[in-house]
C-alpha atoms as a PDB file:
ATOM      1  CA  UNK A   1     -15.271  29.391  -6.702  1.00  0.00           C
ATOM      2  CA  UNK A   2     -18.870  28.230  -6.463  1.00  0.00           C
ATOM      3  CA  UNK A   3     -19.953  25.891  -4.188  1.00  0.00           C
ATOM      4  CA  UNK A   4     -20.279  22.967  -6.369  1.00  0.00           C
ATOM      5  CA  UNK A   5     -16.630  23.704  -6.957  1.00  0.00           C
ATOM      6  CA  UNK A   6     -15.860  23.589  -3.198  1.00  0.00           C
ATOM      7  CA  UNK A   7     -17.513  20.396  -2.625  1.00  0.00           C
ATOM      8  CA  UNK A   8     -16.093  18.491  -5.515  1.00  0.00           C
ATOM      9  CA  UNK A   9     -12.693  19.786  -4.102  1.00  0.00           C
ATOM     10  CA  UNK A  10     -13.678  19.225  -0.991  1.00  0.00           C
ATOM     11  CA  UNK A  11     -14.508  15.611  -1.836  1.00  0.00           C
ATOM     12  CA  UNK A  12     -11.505  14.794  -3.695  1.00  0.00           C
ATOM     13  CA  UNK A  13      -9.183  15.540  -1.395  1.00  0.00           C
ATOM     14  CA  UNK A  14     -10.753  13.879   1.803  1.00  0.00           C
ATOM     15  CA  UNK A  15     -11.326  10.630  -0.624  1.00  0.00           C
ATOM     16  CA  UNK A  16      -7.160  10.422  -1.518  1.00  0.00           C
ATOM     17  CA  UNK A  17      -6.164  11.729   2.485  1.00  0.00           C
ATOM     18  CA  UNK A  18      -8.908   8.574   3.746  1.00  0.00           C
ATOM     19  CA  UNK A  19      -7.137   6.532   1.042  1.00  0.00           C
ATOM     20  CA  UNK A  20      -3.684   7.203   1.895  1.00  0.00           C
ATOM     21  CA  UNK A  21      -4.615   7.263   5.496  1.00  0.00           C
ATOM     22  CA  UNK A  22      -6.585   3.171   5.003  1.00  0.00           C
ATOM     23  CA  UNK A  23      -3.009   2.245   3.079  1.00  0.00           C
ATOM     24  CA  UNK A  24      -0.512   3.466   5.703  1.00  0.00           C
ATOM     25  CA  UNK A  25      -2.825   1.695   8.475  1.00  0.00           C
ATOM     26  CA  UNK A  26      -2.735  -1.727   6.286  1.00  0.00           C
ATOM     27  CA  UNK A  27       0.531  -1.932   6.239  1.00  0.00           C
ATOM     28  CA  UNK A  28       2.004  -0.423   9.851  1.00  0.00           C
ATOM     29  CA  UNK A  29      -0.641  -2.831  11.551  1.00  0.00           C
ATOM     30  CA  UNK A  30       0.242  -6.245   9.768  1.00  0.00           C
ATOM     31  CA  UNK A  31       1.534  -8.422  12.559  1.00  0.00           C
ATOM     32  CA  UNK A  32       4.948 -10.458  11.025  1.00  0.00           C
ATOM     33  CA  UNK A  33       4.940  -8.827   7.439  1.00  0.00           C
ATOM     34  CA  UNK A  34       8.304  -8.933   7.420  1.00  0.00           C
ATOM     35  CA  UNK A  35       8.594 -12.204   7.378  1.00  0.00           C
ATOM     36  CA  UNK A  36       6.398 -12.900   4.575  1.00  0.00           C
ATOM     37  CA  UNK A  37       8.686 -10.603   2.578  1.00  0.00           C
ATOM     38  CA  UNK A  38      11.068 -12.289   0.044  1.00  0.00           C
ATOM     39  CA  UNK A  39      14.003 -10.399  -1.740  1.00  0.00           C
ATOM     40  CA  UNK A  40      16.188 -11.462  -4.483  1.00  0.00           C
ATOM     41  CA  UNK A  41      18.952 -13.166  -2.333  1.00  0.00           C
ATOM     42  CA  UNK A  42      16.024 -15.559  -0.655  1.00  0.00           C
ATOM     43  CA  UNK A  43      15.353 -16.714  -4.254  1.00  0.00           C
ATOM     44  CA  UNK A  44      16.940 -19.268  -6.216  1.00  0.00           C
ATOM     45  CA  UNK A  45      16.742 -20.094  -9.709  1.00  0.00           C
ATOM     46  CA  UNK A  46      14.955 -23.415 -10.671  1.00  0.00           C
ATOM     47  CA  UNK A  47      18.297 -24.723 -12.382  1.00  0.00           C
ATOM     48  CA  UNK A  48      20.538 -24.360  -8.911  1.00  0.00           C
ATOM     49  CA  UNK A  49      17.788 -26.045  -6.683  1.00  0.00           C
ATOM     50  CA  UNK A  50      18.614 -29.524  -5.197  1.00  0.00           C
ATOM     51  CA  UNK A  51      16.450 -31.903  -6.025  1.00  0.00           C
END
């Protein structure tokens, strides 16, 4: 492989392992995330709400 070929390669790879490697930091660091998260039994339709 030439060297053009090594440094595209090269430059792929680091660019997805710093992108995967940014993503996994967001989310592990995120004081309280959980709590922001909302599943389907926290939800209620708009026809059962009181009000």
């Amino acid at each position: 492989m030439s060297w053009a070929g090594w440094l595209t390669m090269l430059a792929a790879v680091g660019g997805a392992t710093a992108l995967f490697a940014w993503c996994l930091w967001k989310v592990l660091s995120t004081p309280q995330a959980t709590e922001r998260l909302h599943g389907v039994p926290d939800t209620e339709p708009r026809d059962q709400r009181e009000g």
